[in-house]
PDB file of N, CA and C in Angstrom:
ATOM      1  N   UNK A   1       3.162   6.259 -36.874  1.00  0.00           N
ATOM      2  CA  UNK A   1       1.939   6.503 -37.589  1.00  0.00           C
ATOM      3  C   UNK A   1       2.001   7.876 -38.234  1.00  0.00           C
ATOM      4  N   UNK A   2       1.417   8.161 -39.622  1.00  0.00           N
ATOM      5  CA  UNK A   2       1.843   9.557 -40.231  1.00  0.00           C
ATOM      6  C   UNK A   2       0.281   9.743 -40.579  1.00  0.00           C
ATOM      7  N   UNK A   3      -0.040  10.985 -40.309  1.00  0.00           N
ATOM      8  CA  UNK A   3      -1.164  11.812 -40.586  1.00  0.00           C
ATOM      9  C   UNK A   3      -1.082  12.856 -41.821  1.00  0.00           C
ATOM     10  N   UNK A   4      -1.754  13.532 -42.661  1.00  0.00           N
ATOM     11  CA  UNK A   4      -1.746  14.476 -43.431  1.00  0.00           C
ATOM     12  C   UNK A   4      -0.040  14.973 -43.936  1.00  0.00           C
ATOM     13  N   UNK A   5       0.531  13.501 -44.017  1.00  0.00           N
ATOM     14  CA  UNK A   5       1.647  13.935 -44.362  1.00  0.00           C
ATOM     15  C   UNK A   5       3.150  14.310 -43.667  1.00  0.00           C
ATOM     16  N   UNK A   6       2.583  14.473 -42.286  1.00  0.00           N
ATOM     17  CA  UNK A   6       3.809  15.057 -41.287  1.00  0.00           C
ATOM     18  C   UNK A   6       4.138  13.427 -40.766  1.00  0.00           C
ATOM     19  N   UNK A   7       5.587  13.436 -40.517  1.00  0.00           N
ATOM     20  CA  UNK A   7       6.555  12.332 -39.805  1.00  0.00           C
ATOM     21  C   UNK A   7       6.324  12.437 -39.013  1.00  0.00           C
ATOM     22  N   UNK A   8       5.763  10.832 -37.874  1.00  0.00           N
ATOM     23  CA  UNK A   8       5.531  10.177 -36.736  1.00  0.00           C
ATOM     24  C   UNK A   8       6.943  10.601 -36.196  1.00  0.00           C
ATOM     25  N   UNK A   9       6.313  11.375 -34.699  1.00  0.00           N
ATOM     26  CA  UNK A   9       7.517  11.481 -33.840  1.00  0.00           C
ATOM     27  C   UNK A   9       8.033   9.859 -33.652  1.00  0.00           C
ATOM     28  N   UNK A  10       9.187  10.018 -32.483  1.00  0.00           N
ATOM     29  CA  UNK A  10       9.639   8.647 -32.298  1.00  0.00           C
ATOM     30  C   UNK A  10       8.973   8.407 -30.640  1.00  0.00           C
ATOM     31  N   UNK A  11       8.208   9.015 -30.523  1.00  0.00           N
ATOM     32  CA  UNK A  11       7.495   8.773 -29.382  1.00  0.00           C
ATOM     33  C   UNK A  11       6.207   7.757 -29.804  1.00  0.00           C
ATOM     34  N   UNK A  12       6.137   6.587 -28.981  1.00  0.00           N
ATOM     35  CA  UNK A  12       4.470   5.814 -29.562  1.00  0.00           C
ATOM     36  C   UNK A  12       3.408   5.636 -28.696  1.00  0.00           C
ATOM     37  N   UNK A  13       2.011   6.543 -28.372  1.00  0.00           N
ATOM     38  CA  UNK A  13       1.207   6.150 -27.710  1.00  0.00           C
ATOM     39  C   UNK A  13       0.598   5.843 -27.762  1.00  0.00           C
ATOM     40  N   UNK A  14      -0.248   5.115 -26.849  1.00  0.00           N
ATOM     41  CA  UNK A  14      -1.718   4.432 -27.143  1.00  0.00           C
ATOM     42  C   UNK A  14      -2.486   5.008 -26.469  1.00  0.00           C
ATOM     43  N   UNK A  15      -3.746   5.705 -27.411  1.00  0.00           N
ATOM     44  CA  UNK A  15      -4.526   6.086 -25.736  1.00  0.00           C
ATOM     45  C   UNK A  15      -5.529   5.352 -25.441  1.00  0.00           C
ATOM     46  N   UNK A  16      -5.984   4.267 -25.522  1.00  0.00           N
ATOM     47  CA  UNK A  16      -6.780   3.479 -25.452  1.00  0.00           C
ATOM     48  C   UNK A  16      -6.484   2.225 -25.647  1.00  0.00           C
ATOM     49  N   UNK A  17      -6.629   1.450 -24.312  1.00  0.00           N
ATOM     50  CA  UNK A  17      -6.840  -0.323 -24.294  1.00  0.00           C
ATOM     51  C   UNK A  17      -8.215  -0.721 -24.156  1.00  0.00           C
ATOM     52  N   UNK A  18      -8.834  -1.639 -25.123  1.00  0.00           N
ATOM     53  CA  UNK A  18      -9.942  -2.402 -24.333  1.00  0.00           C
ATOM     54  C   UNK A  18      -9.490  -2.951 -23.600  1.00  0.00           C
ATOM     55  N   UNK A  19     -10.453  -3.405 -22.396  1.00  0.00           N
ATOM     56  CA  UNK A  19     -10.486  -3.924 -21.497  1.00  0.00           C
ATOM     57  C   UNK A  19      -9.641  -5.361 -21.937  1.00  0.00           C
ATOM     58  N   UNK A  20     -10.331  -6.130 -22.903  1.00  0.00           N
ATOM     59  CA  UNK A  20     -10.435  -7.355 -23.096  1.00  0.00           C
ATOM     60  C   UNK A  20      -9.113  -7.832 -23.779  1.00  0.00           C
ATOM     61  N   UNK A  21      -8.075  -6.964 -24.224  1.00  0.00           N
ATOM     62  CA  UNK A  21      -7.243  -6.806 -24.797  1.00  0.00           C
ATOM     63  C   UNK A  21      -6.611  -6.707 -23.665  1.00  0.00           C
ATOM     64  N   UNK A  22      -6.567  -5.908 -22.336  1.00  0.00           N
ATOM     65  CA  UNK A  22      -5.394  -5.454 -21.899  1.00  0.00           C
ATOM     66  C   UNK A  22      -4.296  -6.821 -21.682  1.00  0.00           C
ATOM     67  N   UNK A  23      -5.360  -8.033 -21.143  1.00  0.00           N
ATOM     68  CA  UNK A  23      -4.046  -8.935 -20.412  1.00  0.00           C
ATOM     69  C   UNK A  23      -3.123  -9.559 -21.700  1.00  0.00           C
ATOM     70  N   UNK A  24      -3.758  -9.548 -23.130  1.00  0.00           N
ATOM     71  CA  UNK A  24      -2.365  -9.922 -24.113  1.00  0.00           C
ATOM     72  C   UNK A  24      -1.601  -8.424 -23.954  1.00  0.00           C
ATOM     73  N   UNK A  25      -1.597  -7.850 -23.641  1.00  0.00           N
ATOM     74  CA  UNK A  25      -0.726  -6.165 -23.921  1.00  0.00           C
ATOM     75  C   UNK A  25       0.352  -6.784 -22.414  1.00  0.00           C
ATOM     76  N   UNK A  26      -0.534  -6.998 -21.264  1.00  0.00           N
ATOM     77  CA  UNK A  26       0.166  -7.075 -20.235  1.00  0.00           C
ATOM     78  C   UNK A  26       1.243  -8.213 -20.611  1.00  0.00           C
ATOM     79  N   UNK A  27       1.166  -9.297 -21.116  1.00  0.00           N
ATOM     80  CA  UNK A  27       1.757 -10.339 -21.446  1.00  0.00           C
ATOM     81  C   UNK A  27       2.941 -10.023 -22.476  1.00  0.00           C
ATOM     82  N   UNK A  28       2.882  -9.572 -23.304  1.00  0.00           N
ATOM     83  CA  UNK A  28       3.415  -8.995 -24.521  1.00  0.00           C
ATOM     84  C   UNK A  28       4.536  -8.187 -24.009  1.00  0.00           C
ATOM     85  N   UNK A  29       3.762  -7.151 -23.256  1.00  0.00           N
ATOM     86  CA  UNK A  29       5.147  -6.361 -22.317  1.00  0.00           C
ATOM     87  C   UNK A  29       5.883  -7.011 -21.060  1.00  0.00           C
ATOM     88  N   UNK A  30       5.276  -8.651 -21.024  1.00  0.00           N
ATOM     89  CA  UNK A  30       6.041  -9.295 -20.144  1.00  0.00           C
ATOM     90  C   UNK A  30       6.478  -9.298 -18.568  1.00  0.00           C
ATOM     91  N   UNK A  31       4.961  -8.473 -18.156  1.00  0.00           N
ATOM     92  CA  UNK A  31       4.552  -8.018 -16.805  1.00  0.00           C
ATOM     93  C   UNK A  31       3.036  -7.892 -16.179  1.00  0.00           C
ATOM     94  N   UNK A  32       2.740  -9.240 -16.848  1.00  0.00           N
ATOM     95  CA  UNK A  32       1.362  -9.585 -16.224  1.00  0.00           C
ATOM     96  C   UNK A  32       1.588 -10.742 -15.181  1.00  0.00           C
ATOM     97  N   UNK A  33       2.478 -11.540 -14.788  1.00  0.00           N
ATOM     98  CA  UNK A  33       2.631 -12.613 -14.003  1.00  0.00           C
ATOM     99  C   UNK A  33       3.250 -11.759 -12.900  1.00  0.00           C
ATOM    100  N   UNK A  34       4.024 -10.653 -12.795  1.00  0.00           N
ATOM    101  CA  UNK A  34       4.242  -9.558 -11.792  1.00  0.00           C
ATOM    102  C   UNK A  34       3.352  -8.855 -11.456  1.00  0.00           C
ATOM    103  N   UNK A  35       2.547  -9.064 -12.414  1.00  0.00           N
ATOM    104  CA  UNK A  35       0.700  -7.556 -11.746  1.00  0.00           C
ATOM    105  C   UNK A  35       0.261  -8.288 -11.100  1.00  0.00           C
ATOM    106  N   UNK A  36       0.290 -10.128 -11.213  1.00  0.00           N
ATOM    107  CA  UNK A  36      -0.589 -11.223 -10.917  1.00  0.00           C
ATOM    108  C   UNK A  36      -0.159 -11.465  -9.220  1.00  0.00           C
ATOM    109  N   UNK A  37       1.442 -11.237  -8.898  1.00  0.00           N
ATOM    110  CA  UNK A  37       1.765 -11.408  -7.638  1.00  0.00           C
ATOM    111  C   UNK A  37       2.128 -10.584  -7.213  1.00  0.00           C
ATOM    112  N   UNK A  38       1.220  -9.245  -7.323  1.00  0.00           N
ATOM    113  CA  UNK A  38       1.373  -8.121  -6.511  1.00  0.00           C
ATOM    114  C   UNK A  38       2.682  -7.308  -6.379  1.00  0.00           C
ATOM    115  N   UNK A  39       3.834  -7.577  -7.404  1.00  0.00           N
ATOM    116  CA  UNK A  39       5.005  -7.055  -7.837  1.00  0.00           C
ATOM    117  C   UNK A  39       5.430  -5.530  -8.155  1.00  0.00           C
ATOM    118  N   UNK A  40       3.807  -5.341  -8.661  1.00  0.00           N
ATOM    119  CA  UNK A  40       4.109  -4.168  -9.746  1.00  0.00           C
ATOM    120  C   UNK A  40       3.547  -2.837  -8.550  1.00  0.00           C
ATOM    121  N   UNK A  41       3.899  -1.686  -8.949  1.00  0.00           N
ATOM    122  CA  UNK A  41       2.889  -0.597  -8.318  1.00  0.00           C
ATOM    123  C   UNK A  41       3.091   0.537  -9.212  1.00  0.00           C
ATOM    124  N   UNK A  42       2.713   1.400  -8.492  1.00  0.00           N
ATOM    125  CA  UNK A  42       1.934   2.815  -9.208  1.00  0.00           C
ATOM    126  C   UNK A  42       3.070   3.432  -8.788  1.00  0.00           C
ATOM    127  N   UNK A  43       3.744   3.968 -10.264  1.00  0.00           N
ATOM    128  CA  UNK A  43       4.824   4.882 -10.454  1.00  0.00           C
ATOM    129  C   UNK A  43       4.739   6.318  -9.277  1.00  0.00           C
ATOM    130  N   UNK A  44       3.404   6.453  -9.423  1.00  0.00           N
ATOM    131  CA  UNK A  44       3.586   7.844  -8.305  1.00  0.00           C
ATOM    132  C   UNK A  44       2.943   7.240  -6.917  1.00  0.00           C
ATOM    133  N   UNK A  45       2.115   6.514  -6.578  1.00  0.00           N
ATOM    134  CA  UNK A  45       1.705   6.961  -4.846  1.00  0.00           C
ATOM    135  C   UNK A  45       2.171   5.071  -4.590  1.00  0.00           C
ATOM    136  N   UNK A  46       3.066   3.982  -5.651  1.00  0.00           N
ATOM    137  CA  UNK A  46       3.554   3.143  -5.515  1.00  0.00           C
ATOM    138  C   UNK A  46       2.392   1.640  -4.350  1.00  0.00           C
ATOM    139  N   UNK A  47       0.907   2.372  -4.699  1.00  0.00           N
ATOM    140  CA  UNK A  47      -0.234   1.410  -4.191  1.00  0.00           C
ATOM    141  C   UNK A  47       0.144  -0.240  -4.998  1.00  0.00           C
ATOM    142  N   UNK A  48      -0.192  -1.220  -4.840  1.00  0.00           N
ATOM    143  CA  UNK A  48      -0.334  -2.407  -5.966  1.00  0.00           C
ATOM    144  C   UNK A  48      -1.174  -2.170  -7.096  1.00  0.00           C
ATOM    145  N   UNK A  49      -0.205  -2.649  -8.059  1.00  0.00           N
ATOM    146  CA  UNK A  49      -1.178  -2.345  -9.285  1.00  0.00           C
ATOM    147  C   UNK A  49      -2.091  -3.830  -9.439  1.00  0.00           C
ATOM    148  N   UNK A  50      -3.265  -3.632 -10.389  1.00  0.00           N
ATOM    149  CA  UNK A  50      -3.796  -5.239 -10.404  1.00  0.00           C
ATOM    150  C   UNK A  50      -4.741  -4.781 -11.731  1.00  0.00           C
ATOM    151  N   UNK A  51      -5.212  -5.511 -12.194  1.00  0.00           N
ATOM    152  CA  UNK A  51      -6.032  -5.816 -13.660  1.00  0.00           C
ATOM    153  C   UNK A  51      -7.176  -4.261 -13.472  1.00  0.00           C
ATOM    154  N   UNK A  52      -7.626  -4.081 -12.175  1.00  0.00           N
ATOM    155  CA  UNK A  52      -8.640  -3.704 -12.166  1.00  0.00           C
ATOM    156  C   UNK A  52      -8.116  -1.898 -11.884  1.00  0.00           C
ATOM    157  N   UNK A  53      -7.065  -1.630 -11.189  1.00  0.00           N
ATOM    158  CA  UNK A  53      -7.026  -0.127 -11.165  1.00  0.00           C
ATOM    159  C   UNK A  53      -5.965  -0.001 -12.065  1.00  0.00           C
ATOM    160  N   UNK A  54      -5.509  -0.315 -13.270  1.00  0.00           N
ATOM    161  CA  UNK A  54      -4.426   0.151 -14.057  1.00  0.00           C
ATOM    162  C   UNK A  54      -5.330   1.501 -14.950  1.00  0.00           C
ATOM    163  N   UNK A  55      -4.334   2.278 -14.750  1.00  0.00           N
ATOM    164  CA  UNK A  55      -4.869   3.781 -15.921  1.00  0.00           C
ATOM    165  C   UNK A  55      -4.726   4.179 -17.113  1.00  0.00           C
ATOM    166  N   UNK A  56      -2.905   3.631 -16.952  1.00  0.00           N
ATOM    167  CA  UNK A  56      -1.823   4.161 -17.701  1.00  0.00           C
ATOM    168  C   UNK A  56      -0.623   3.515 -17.495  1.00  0.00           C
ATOM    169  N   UNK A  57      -0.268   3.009 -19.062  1.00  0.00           N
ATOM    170  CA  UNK A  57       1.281   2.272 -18.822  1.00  0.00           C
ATOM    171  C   UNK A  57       2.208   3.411 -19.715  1.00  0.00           C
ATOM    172  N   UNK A  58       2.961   3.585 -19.168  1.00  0.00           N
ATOM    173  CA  UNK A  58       4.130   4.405 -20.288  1.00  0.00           C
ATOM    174  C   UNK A  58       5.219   3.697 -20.186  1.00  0.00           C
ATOM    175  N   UNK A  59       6.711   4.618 -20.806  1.00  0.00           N
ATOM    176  CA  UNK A  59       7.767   3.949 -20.302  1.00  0.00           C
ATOM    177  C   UNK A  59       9.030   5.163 -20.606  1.00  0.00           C
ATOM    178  N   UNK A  60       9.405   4.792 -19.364  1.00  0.00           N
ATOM    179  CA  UNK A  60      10.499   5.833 -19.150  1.00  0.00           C
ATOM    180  C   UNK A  60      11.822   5.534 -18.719  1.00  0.00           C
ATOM    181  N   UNK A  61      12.800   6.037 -19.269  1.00  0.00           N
ATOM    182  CA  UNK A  61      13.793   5.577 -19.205  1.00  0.00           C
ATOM    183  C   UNK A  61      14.240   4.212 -20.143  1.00  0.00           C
ATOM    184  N   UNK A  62      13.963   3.591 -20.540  1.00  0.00           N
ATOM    185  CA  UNK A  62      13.617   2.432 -20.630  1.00  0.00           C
ATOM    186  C   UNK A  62      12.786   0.877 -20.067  1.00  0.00           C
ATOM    187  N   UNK A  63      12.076   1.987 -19.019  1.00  0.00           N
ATOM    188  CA  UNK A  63      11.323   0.904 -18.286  1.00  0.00           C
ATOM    189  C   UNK A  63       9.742   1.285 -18.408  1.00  0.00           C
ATOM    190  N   UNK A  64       9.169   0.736 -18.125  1.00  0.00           N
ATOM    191  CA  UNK A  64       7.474   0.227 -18.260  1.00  0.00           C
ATOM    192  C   UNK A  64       7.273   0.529 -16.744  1.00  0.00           C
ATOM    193  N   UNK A  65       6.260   1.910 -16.907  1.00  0.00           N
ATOM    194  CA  UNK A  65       5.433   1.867 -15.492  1.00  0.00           C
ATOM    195  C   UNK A  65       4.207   2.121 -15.853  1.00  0.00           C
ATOM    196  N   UNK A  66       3.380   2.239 -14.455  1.00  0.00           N
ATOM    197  CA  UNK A  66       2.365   1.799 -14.370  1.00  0.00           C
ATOM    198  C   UNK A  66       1.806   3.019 -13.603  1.00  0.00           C
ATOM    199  N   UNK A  67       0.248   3.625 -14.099  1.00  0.00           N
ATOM    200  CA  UNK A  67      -0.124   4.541 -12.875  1.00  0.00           C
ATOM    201  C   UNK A  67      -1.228   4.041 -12.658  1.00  0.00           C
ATOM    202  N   UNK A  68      -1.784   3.839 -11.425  1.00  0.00           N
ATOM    203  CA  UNK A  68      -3.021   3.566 -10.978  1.00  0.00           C
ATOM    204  C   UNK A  68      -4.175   4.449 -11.207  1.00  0.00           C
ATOM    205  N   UNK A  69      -5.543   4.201 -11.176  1.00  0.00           N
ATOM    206  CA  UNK A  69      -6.615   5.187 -11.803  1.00  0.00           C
ATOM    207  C   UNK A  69      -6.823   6.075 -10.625  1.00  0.00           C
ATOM    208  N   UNK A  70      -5.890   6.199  -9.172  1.00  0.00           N
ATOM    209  CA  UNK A  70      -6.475   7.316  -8.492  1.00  0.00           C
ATOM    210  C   UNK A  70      -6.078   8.383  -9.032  1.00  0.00           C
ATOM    211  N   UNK A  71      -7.121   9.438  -8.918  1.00  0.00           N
ATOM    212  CA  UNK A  71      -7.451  10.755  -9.154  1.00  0.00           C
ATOM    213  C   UNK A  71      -5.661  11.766  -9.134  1.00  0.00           C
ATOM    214  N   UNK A  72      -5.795  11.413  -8.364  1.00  0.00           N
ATOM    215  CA  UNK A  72      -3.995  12.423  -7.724  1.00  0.00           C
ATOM    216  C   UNK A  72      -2.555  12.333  -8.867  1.00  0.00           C
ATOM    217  N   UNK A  73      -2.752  10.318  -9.282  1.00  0.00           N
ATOM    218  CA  UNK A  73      -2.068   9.731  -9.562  1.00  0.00           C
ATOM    219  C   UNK A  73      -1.913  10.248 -11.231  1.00  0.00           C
ATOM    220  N   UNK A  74      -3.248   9.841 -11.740  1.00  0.00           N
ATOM    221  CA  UNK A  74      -3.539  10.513 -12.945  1.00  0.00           C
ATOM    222  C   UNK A  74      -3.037  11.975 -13.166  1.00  0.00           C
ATOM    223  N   UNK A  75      -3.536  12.631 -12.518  1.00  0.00           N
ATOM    224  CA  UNK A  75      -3.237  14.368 -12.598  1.00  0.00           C
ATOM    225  C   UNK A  75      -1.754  14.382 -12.874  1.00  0.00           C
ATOM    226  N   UNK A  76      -0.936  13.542 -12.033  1.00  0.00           N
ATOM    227  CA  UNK A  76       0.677  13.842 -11.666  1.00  0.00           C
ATOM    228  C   UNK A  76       1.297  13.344 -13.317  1.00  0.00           C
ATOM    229  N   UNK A  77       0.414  12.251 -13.369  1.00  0.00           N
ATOM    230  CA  UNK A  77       0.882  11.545 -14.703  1.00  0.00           C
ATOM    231  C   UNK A  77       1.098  12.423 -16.024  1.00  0.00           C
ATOM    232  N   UNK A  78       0.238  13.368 -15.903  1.00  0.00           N
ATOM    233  CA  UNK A  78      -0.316  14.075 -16.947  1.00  0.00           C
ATOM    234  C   UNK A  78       0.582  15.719 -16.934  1.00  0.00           C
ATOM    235  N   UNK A  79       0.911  15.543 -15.721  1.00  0.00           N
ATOM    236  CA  UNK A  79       2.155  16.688 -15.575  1.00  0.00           C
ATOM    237  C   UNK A  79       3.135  16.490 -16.037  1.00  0.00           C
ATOM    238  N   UNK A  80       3.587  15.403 -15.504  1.00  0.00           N
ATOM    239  CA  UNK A  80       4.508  14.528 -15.989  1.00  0.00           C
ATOM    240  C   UNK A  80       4.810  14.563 -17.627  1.00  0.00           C
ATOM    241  N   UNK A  81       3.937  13.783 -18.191  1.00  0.00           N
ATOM    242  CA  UNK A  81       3.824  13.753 -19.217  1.00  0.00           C
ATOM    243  C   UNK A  81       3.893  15.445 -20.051  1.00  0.00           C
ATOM    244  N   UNK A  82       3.338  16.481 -19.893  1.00  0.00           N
ATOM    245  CA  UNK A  82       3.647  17.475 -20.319  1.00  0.00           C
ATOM    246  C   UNK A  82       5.116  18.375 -20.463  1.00  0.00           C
ATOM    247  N   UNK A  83       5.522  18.374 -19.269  1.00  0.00           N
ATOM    248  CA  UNK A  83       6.526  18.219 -18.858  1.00  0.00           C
ATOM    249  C   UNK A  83       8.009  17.795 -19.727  1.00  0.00           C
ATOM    250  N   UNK A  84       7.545  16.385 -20.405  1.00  0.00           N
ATOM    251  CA  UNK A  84       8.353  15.428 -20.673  1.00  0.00           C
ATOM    252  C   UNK A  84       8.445  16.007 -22.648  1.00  0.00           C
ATOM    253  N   UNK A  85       6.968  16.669 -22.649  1.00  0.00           N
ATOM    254  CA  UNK A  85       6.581  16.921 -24.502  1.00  0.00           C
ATOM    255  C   UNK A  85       7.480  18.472 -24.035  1.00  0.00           C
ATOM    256  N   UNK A  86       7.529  19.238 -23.650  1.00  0.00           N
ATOM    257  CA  UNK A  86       8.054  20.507 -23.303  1.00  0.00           C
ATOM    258  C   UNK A  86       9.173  20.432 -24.359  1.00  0.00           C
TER     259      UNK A  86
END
């Protein structure tokens, strides 16, 4: 996406899912039938992820994780993530 002219890094985020949207996103990225049987968890405190506490999907390395909406989890994410723009 290009703004006022400057080139879209090659980084792509979203910061916002509707709700109602998320399960085609989950599907699309081909890890909603794994959220569905309790497969998936939270990149940092590794709880089950499920429809209802997802926060944040990124992807690192080449893989798709997942952070759950606890408080701790978020914060770390966001370190993380800074960290990663450094």
């Amino acid at each position: 996406m290009e703004s006022d002219g400057a080139k879209s890094e090659s980084k792509e985020y979203v910061d916002v899912i509707h709700e109602k949207d998320l399960k085609d996103i989950l599907i699309k990225l081909e890890i909603f039938e794994s959220i569905q049987k309790n497969e998936v968890f939270c990149y940092i405190c590794k709880n089950v992820i499920n429809l209802e506490n997802i926060c944040a999907i990124f992807v690192k390395n080449g893989e798709i994780h997942i952070i759950c909406g606890e408080n701790h989890c978020y914060s770390e994410f966001l370190k993380l993530k800074e960290d990663e723009d450094d």
